[in-house]
C-alpha atoms as a PDB file:
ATOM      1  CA  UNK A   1      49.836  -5.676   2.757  1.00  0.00           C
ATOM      2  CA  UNK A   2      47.200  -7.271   4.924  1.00  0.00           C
ATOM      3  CA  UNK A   3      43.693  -7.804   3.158  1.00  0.00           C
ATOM      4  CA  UNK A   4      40.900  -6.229   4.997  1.00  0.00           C
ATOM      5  CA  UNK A   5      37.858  -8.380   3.817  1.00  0.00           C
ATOM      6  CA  UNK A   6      34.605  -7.079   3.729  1.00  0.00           C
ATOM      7  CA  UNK A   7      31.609  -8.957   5.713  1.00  0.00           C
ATOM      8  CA  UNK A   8      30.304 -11.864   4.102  1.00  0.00           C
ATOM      9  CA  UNK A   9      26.399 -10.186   3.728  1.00  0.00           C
ATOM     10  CA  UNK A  10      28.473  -7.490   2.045  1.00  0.00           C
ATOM     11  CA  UNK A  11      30.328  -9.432  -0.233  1.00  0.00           C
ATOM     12  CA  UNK A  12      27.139 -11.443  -1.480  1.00  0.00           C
ATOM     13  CA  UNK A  13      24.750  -8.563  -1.809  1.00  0.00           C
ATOM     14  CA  UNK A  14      26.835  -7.075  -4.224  1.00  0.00           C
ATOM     15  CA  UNK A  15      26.462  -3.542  -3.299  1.00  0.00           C
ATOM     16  CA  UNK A  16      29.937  -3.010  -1.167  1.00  0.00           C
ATOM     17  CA  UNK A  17      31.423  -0.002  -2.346  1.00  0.00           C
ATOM     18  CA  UNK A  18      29.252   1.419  -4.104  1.00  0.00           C
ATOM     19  CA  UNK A  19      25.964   4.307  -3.462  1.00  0.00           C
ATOM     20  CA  UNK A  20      22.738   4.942  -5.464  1.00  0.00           C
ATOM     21  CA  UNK A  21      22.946   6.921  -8.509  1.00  0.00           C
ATOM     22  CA  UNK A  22      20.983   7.214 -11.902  1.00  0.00           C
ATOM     23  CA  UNK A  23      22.171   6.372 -15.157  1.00  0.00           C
ATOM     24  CA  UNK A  24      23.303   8.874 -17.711  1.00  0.00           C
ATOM     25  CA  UNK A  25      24.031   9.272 -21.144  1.00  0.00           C
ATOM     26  CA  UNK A  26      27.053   9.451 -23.153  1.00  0.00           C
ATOM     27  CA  UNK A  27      27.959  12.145 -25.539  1.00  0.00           C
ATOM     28  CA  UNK A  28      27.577   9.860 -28.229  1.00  0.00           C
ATOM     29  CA  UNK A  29      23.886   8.501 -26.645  1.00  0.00           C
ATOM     30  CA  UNK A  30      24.898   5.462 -25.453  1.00  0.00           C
ATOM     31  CA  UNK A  31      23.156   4.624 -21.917  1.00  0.00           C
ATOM     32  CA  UNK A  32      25.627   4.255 -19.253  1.00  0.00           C
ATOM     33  CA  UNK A  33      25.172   1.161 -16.774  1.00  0.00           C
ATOM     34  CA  UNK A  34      27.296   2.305 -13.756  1.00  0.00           C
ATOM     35  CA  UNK A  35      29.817   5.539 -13.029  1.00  0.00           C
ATOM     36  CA  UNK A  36      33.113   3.999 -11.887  1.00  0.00           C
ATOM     37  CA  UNK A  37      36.016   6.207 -10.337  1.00  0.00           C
ATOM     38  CA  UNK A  38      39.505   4.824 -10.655  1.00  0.00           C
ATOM     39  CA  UNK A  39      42.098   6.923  -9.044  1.00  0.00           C
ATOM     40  CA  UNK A  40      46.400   5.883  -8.207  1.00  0.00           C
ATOM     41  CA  UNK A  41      49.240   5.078  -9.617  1.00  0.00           C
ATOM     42  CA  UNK A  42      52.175   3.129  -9.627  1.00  0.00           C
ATOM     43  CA  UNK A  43      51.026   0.106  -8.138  1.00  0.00           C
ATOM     44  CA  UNK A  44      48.238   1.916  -5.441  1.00  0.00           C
ATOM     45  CA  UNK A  45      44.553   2.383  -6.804  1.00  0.00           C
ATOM     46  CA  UNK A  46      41.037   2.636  -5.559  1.00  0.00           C
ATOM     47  CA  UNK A  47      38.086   2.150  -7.015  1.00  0.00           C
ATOM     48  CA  UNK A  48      34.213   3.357  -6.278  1.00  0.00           C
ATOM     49  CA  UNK A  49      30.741   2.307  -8.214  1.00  0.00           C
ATOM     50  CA  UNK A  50      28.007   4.908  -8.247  1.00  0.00           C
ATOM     51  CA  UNK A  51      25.493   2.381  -7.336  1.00  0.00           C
ATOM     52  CA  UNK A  52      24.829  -1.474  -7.127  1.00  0.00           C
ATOM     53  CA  UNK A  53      26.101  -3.974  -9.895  1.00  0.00           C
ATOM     54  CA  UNK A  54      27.066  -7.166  -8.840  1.00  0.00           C
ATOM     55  CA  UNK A  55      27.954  -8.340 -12.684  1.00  0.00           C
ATOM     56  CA  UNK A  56      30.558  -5.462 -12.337  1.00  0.00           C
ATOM     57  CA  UNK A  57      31.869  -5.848  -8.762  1.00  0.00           C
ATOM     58  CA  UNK A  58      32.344  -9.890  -9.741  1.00  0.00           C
ATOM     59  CA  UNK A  59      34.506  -8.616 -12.635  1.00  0.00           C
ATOM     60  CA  UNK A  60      36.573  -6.572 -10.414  1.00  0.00           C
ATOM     61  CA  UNK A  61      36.820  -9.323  -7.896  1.00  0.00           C
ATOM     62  CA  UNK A  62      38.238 -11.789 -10.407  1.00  0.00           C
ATOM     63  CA  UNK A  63      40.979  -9.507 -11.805  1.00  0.00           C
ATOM     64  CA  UNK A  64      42.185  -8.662  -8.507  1.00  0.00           C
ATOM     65  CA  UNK A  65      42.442 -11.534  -5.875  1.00  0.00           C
ATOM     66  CA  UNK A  66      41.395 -10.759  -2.339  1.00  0.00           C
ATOM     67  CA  UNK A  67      44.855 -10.170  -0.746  1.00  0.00           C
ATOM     68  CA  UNK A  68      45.159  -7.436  -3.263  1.00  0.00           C
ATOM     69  CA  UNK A  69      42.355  -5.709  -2.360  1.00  0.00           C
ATOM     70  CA  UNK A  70      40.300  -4.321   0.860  1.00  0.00           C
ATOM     71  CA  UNK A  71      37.509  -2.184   1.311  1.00  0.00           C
ATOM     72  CA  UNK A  72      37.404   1.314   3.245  1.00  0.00           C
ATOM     73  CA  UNK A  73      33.916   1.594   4.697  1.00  0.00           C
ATOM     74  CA  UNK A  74      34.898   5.137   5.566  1.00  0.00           C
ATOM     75  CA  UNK A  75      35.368   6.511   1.507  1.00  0.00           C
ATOM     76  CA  UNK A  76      33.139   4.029   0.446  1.00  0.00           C
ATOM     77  CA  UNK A  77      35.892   2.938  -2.105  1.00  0.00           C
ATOM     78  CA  UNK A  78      37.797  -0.508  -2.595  1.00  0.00           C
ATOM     79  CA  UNK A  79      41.879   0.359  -2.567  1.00  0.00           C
ATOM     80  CA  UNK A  80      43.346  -2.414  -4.777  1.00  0.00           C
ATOM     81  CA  UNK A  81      47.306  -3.458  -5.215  1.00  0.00           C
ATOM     82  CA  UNK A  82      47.967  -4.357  -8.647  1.00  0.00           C
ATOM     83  CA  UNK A  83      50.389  -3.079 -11.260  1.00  0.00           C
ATOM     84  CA  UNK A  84      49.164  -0.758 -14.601  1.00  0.00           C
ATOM     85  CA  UNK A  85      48.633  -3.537 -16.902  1.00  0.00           C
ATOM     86  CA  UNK A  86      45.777  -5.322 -14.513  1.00  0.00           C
ATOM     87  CA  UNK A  87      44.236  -2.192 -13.996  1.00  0.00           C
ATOM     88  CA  UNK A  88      44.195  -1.260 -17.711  1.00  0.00           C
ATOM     89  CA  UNK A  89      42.547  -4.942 -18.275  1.00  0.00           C
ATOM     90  CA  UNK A  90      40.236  -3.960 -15.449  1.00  0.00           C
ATOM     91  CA  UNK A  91      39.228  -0.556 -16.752  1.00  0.00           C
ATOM     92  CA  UNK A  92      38.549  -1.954 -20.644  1.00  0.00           C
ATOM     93  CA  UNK A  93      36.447  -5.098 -18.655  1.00  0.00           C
ATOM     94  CA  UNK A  94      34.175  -2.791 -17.147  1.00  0.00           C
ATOM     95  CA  UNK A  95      33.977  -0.300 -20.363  1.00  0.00           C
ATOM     96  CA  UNK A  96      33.074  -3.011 -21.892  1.00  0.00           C
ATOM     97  CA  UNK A  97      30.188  -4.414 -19.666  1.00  0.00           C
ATOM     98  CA  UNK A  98      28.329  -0.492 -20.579  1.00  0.00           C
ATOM     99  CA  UNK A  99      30.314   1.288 -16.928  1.00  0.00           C
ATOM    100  CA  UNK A 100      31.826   4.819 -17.805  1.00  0.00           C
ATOM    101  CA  UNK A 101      34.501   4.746 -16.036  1.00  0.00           C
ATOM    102  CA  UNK A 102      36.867   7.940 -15.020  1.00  0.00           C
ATOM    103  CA  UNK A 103      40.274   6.972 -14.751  1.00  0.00           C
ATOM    104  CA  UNK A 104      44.113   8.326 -14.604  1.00  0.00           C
ATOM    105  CA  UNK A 105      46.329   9.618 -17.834  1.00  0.00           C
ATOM    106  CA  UNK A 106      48.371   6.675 -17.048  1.00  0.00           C
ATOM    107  CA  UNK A 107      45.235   4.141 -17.665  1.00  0.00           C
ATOM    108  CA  UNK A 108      44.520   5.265 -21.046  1.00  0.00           C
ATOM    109  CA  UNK A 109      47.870   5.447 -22.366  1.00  0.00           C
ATOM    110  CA  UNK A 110      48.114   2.084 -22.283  1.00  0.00           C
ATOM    111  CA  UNK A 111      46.501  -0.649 -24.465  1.00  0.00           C
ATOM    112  CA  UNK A 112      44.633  -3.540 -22.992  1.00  0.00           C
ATOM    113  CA  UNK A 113      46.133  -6.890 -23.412  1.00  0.00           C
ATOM    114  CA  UNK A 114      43.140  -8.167 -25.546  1.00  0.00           C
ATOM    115  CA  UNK A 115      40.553  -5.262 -26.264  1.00  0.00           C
ATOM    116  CA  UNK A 116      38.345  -8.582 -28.073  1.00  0.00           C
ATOM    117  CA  UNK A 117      36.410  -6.070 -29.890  1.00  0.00           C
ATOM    118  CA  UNK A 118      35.452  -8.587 -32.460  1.00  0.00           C
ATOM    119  CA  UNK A 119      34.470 -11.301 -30.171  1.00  0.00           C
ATOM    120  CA  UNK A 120      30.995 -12.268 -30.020  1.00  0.00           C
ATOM    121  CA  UNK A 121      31.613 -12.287 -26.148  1.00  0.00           C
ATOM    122  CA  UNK A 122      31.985  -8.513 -26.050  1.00  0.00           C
ATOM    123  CA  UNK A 123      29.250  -7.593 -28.312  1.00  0.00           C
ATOM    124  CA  UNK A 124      27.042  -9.777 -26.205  1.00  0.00           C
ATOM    125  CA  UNK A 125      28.371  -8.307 -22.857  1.00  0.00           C
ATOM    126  CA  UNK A 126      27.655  -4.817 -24.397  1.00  0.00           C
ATOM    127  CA  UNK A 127      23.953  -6.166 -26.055  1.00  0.00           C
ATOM    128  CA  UNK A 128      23.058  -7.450 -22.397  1.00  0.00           C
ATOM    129  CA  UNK A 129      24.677  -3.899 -20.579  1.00  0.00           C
ATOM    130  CA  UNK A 130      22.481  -1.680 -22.860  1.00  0.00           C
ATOM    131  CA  UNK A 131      19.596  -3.771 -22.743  1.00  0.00           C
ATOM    132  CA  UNK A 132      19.837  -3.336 -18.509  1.00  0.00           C
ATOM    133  CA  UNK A 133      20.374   0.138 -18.550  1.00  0.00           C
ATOM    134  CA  UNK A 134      17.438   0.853 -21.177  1.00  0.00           C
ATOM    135  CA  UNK A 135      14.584  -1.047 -18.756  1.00  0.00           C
ATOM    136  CA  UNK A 136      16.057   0.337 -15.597  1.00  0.00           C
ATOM    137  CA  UNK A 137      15.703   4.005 -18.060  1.00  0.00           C
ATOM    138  CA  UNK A 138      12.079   2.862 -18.935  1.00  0.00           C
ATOM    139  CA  UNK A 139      11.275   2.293 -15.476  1.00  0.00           C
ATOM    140  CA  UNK A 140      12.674   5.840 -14.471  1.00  0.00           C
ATOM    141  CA  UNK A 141      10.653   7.091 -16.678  1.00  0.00           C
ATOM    142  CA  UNK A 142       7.435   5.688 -16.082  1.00  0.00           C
ATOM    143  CA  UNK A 143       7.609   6.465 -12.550  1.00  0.00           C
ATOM    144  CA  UNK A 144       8.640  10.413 -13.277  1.00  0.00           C
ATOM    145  CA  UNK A 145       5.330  10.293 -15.657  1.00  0.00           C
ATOM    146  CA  UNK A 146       3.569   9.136 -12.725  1.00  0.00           C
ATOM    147  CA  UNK A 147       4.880  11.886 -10.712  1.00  0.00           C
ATOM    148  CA  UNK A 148       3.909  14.129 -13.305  1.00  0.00           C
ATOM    149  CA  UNK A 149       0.027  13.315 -13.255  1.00  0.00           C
ATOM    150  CA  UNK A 150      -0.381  13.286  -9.648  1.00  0.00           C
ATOM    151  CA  UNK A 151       1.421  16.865  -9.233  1.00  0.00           C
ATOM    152  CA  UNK A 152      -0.778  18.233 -12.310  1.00  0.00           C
ATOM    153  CA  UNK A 153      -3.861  17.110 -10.296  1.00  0.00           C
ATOM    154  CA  UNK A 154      -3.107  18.591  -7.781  1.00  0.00           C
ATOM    155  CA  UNK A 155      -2.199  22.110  -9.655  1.00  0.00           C
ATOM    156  CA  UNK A 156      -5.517  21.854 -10.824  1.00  0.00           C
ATOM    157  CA  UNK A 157      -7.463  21.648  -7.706  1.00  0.00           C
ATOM    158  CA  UNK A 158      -5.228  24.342  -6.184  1.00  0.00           C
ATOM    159  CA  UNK A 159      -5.844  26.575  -9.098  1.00  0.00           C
ATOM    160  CA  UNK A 160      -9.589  25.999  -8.755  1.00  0.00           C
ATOM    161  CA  UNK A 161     -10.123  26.386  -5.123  1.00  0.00           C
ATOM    162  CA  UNK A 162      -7.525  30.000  -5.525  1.00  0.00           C
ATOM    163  CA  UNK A 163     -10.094  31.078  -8.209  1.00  0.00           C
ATOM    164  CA  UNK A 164     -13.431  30.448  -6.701  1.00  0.00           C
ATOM    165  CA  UNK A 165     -14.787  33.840  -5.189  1.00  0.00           C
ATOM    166  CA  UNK A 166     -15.591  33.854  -1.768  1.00  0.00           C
ATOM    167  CA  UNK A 167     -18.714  33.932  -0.445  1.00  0.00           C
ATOM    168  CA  UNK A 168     -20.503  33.380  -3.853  1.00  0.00           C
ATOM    169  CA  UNK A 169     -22.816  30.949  -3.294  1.00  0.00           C
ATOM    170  CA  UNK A 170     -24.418  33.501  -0.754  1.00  0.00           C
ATOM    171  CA  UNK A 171     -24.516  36.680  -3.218  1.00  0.00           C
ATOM    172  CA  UNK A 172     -25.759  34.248  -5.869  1.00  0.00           C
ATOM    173  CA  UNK A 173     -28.895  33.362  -3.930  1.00  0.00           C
ATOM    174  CA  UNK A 174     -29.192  36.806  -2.363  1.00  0.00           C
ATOM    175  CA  UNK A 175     -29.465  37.682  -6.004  1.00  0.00           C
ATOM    176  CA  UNK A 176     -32.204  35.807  -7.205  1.00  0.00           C
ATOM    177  CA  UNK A 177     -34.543  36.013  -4.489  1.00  0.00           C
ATOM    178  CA  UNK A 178     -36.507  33.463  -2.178  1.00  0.00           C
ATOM    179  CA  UNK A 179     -38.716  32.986  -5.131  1.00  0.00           C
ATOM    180  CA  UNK A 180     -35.933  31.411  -7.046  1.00  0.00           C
ATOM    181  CA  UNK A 181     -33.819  30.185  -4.328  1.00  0.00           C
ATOM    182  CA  UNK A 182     -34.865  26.833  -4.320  1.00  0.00           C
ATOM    183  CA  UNK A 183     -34.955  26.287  -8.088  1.00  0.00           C
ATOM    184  CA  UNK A 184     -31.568  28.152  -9.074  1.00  0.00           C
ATOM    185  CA  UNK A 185     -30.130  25.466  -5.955  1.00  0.00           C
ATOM    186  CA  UNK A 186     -31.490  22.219  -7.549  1.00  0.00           C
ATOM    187  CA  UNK A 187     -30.249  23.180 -11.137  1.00  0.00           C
ATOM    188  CA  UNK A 188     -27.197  23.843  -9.676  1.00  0.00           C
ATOM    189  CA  UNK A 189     -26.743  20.589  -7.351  1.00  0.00           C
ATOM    190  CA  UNK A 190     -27.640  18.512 -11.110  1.00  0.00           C
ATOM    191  CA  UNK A 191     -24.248  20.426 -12.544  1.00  0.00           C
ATOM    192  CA  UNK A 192     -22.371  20.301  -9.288  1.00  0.00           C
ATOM    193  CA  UNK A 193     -23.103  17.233  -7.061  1.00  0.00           C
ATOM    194  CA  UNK A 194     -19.791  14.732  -7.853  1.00  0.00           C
ATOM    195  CA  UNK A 195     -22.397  11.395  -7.925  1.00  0.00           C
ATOM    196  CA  UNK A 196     -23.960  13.070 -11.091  1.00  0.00           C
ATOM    197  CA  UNK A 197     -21.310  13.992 -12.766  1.00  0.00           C
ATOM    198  CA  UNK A 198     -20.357  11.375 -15.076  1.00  0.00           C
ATOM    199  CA  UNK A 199     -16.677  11.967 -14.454  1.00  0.00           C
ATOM    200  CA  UNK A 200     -13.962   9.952 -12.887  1.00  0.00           C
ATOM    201  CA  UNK A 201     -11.163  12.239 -12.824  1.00  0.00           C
ATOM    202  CA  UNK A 202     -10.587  12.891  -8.712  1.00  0.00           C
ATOM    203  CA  UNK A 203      -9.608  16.458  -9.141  1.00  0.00           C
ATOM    204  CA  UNK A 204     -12.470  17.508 -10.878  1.00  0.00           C
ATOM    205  CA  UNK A 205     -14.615  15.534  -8.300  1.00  0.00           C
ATOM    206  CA  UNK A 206     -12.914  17.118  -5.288  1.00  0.00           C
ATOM    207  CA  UNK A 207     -13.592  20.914  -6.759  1.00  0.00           C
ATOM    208  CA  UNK A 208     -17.303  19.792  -7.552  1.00  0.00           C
ATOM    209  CA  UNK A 209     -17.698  18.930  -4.010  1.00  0.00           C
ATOM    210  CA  UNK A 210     -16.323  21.822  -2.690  1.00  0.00           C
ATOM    211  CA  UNK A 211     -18.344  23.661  -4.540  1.00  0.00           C
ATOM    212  CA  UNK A 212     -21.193  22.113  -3.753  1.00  0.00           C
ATOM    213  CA  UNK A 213     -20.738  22.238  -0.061  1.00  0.00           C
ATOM    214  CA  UNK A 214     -20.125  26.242  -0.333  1.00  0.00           C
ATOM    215  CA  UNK A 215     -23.956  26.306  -2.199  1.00  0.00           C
ATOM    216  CA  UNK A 216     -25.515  24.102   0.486  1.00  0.00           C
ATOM    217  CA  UNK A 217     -24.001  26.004   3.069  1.00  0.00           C
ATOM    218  CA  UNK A 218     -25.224  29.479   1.599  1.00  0.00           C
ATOM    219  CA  UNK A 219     -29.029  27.772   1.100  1.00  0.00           C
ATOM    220  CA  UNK A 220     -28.865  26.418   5.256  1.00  0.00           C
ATOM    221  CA  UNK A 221     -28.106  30.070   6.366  1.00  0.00           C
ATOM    222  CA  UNK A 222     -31.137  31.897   3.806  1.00  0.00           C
ATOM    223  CA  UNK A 223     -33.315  29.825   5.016  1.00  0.00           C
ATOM    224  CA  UNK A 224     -32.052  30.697   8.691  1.00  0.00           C
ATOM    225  CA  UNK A 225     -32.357  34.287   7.792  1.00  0.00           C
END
């Protein structure tokens, strides 16, 4: 079989074959790095990442030379040549590096050649996996919390502004006469005006503001009338 090589950019940025995806946790709460499909059998297989790892892809790339392999831009998968035992190797390589990886009957029936379980190699290997997945988790998260503040300030001022009667800056001074017009305004410009406030919180600024414009509006057209 004649090896279809993939570009030379795409070989050293380390994302061929793979997409962008998020990662999830196990049933038994361990963070998983990278979602791997292997699918084939015999001596036929292909292979697709869930998103960028080039720790992972180098692994692959060493257990299966480059005649043996070739990657189909159109699946977005890399089909491999290589008989069950490589495979198997493969598979338990990338288990162990924190990948979950979904693979054939035929895969997992078999035992690895070396599973090195009690190696400090593969306890380090699954230390430094965890360890990547937890700060890229982190990360998520503190952006989502991010997300999270700016949409509730944004319910707030929403919920103000849909609460605030219309037009009652007008029946509030219609109310208390031109006798108290000017007064009840100031007293109300010292509670409402945003560079009196004391507060630094943009939402609450933005509603005081609005507020405040609706009141100096309503005094401009009394004293028109």
């Amino acid at each position: 079989m004649k090896a279809m090589k993939a570009t030379a950019s795409e070989e050293n940025s380390g994302i061929v074959g793979v997409g962008e995806a998020t990662p999830n946790v196990t049933e038994t709460g361990d963070l998983v790095r990278v979602n791997v499909t292997v699918d084939g059998a015999d001596s036929e297989w292909t292979i697709a990442f869930s998103r960028a790892d080039h720790e992972l892809l180098d692994v692959m790339k060493k257990a299966v030379p480059g005649s043996s392999r070739r990657w189909e831009r159109a699946d977005s998968h890399w089909r491999i040549t290589a008989d069950v035992q490589v495979m198997v190797d493969l598979c338990t390589a990338l288990e162990q590096l924190g990948a979950s990886v979904a693979k054939p009957d035929i895969l997992s029936q078999r035992r690895p050649d070396d599973d090195g379980h009690s190696s400090a190699e593969y306890w380090e290997r699954k230390y430094r996996s965890m360890e990547e997945a937890a700060r890229w988790q982190h990360g998520r998260i503190q952006e989502l919390e991010d997300e999270r503040d700016g949409l509730e300030e944004r319910l707030r001022v929403a919920t103000m502004q849909s609460t605030v009667v219309e037009g009652w800056a007008e029946m509030l001074l219609a109310t208390v006469g031109p006798a108290l017009r000017e007064s009840v305004f100031k007293a109300l410009t010292k509670c409402l005006h945003p560079d009196v406030s004391g507060e630094d919180r943009t939402w609450l600024k933005q509603h005081r503001t609005m507020l405040q414009q609706q009141l100096n509006a309503a005094r401009d057209k009394a004293r028109r009338e």
